[in-house]
C-alpha atoms as a PDB file:
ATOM      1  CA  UNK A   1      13.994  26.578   2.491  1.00  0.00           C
ATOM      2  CA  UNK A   2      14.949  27.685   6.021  1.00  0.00           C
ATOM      3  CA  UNK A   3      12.626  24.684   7.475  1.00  0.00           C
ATOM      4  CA  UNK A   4      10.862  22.178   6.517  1.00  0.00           C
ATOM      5  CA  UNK A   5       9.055  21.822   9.824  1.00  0.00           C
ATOM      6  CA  UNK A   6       5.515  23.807   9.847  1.00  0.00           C
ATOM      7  CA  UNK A   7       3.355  25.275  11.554  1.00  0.00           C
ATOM      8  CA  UNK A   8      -0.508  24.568  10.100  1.00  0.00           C
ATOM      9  CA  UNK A   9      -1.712  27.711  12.261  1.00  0.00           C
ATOM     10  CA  UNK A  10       0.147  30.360  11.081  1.00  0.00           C
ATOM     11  CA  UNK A  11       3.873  29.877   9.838  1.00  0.00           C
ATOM     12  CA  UNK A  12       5.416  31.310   7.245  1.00  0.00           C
ATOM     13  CA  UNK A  13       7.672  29.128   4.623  1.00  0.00           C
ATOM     14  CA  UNK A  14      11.122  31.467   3.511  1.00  0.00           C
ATOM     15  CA  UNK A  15      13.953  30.768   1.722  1.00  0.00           C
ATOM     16  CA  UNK A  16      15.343  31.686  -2.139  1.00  0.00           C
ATOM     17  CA  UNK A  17      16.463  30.005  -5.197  1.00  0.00           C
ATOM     18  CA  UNK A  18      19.892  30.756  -6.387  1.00  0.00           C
ATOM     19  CA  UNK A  19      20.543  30.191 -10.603  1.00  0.00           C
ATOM     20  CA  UNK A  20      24.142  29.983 -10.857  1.00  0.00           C
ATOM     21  CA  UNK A  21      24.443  28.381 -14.091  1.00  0.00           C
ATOM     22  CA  UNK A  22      21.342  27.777 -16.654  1.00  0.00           C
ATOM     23  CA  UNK A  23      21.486  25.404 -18.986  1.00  0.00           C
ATOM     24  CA  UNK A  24      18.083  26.044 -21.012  1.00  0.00           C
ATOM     25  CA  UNK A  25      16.040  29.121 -21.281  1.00  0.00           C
ATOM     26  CA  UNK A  26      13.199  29.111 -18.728  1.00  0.00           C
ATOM     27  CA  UNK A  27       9.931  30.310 -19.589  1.00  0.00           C
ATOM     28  CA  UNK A  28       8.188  30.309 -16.329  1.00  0.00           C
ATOM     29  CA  UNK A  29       8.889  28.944 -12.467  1.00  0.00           C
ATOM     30  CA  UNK A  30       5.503  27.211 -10.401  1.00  0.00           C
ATOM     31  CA  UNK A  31       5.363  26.741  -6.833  1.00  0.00           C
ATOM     32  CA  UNK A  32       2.958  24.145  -5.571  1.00  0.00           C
ATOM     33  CA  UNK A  33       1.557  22.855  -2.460  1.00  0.00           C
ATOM     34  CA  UNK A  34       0.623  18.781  -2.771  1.00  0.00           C
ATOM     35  CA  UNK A  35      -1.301  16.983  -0.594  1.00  0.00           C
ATOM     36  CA  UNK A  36      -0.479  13.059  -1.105  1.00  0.00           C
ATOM     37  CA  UNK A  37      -2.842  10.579   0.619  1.00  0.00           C
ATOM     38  CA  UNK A  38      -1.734   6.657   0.829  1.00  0.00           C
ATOM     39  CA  UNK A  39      -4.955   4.083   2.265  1.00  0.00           C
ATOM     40  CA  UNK A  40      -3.481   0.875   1.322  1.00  0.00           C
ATOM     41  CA  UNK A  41      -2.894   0.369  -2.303  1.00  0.00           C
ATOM     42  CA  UNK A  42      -4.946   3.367  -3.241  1.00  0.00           C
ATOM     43  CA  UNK A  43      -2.588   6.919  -3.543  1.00  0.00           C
ATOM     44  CA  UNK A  44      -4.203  10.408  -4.057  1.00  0.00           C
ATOM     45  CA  UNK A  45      -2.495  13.465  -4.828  1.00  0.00           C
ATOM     46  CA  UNK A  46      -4.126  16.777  -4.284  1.00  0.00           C
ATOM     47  CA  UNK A  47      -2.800  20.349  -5.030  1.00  0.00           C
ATOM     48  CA  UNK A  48      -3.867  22.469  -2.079  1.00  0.00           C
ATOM     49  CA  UNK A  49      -2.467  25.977  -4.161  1.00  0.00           C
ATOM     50  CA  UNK A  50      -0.407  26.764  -6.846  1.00  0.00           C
ATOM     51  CA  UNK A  51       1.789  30.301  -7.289  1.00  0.00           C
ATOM     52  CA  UNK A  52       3.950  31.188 -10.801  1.00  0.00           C
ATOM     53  CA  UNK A  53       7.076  33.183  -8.617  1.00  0.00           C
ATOM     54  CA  UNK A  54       8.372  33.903 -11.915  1.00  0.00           C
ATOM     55  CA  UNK A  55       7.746  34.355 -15.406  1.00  0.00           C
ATOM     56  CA  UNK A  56      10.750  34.771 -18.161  1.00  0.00           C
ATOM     57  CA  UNK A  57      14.145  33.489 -17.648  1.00  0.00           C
ATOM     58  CA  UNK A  58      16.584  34.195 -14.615  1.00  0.00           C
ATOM     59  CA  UNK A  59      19.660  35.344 -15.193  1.00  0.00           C
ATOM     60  CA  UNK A  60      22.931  33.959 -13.793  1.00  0.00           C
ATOM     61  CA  UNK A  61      23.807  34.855 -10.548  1.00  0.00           C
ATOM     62  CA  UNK A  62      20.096  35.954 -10.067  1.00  0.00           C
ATOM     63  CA  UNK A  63      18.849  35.243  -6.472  1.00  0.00           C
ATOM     64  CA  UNK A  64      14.517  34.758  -5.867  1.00  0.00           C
ATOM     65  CA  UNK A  65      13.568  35.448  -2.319  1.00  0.00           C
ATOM     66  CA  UNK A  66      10.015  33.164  -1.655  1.00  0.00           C
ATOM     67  CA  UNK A  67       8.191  34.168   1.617  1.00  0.00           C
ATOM     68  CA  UNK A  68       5.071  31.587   2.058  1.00  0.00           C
ATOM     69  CA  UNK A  69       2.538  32.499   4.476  1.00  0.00           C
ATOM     70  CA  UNK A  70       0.408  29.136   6.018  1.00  0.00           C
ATOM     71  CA  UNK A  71      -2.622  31.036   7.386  1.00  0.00           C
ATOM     72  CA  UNK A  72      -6.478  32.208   6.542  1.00  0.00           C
ATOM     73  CA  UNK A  73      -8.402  29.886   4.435  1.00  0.00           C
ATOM     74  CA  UNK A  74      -5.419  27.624   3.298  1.00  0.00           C
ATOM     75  CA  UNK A  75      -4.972  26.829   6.678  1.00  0.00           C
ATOM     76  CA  UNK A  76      -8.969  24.771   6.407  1.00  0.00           C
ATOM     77  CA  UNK A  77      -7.414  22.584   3.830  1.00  0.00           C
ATOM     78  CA  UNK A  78      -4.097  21.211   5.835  1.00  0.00           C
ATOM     79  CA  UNK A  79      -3.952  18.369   8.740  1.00  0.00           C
ATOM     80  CA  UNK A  80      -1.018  17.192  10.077  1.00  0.00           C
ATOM     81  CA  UNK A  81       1.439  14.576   8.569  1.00  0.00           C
ATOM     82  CA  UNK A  82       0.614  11.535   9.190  1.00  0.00           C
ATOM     83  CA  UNK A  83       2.685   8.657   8.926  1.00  0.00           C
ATOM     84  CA  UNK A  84       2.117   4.379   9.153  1.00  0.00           C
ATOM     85  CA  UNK A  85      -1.367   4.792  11.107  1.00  0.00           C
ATOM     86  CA  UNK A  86      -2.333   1.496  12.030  1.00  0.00           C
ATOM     87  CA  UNK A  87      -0.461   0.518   8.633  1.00  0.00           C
ATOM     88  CA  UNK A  88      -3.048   1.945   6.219  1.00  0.00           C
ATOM     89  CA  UNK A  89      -2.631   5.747   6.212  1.00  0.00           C
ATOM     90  CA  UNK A  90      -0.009   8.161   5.021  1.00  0.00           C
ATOM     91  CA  UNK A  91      -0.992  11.696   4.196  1.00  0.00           C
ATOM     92  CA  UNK A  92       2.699  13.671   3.487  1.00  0.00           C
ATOM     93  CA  UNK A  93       3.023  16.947   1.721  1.00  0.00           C
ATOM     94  CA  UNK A  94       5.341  18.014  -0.599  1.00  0.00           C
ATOM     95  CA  UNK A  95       6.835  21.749  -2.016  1.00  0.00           C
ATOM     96  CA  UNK A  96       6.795  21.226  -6.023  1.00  0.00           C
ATOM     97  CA  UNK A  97       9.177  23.329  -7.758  1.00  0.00           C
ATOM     98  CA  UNK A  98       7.869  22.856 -11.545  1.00  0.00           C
ATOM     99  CA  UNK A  99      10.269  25.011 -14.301  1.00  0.00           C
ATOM    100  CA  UNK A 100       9.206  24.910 -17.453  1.00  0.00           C
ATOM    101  CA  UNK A 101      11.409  26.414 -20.174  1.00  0.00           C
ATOM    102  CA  UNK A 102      11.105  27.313 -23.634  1.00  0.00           C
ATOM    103  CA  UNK A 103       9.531  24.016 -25.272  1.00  0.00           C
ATOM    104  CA  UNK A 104       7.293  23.388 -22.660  1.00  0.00           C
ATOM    105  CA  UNK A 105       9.345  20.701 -21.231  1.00  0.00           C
ATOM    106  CA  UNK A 106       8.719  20.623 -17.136  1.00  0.00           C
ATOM    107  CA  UNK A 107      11.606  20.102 -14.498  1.00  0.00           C
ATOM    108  CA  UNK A 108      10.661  18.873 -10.970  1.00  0.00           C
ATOM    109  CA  UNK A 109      12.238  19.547  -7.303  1.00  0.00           C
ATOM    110  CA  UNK A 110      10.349  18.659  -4.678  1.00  0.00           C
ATOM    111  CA  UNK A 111      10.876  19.101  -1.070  1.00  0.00           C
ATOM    112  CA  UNK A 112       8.558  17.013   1.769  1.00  0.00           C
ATOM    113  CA  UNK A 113       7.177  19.472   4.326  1.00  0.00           C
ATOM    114  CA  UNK A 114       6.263  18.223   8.358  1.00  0.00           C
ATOM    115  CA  UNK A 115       2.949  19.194   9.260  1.00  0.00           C
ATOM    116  CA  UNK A 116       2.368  20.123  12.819  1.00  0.00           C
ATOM    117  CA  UNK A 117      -0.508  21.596  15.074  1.00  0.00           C
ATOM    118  CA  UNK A 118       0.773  23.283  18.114  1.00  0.00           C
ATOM    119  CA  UNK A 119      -1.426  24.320  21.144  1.00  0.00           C
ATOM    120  CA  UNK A 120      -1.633  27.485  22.967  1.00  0.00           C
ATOM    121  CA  UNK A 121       1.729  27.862  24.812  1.00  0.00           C
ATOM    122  CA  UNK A 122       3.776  27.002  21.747  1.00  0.00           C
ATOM    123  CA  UNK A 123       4.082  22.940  22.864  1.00  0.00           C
ATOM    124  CA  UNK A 124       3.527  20.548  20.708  1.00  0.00           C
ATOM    125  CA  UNK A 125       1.056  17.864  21.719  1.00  0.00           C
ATOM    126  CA  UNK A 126       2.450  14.279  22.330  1.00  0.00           C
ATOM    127  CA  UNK A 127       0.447  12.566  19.341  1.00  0.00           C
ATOM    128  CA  UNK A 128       2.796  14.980  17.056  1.00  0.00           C
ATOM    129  CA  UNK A 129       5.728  14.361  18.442  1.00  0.00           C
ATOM    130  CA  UNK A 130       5.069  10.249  18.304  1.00  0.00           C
ATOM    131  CA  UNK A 131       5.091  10.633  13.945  1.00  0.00           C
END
């Protein structure tokens, strides 16, 4: 990914994933959008969406281009990060890359995105830039 810091009103996510050599025959690839909340010793995980970007096996060499768009109605289920609030709330997202080859076996990557709000004038407000 080209960043990994994001804006929730209207940003788009890009980057690509590169196979250069495959070691077991994919059946299908899964982007996903999580939403973990921490309140103490209690930990949710939501999935805000979910995408299949492909479906069959790569081949070596193969480059996938992802373009993510954060706007419309996904935008009504994001807040900001959030991080050590008064020491009882963490809410972090996280990109999922699940691959899932031939026996159904699933292989994780995950990548932690930055949540921020900005205000009219493109600056960010000072509560974002204090987490």
């Amino acid at each position: 990914m080209e960043k990994t810091i994001i804006d929730i009103s209207g940003d788009v996510l890009q980057g690509s994933i590169t196979f250069h050599k495959i070691p077991v025959q994919l059946k299908s690839i899964e982007l996903v959008l999580l939403r973990i909340e921490t309140t103490g010793t209690e930990k949710s995980t939501n999935t805000i969406t979910k995408f299949e970007i492909v479906d069959g096996s790569p081949s070596n060499d193969q480059i996938i281009p992802i373009r993510f768009l954060i706007a419309g109605p996904l935008t009504k289920k994001l807040t900001r990060t959030m991080h050590r609030i008064r020491n009882l709330l963490n809410v972090a997202y996280y990109l999922d890359f699940v691959f899932v080859d031939e026996q159904n076996r699933r292989f994780f990557k995950q990548l932690e995105l930055i949540m921020k709000r900005e205000i009219v004038g493109r600056q960010l407000l000072r509560e974002d830039l204090a987490t």
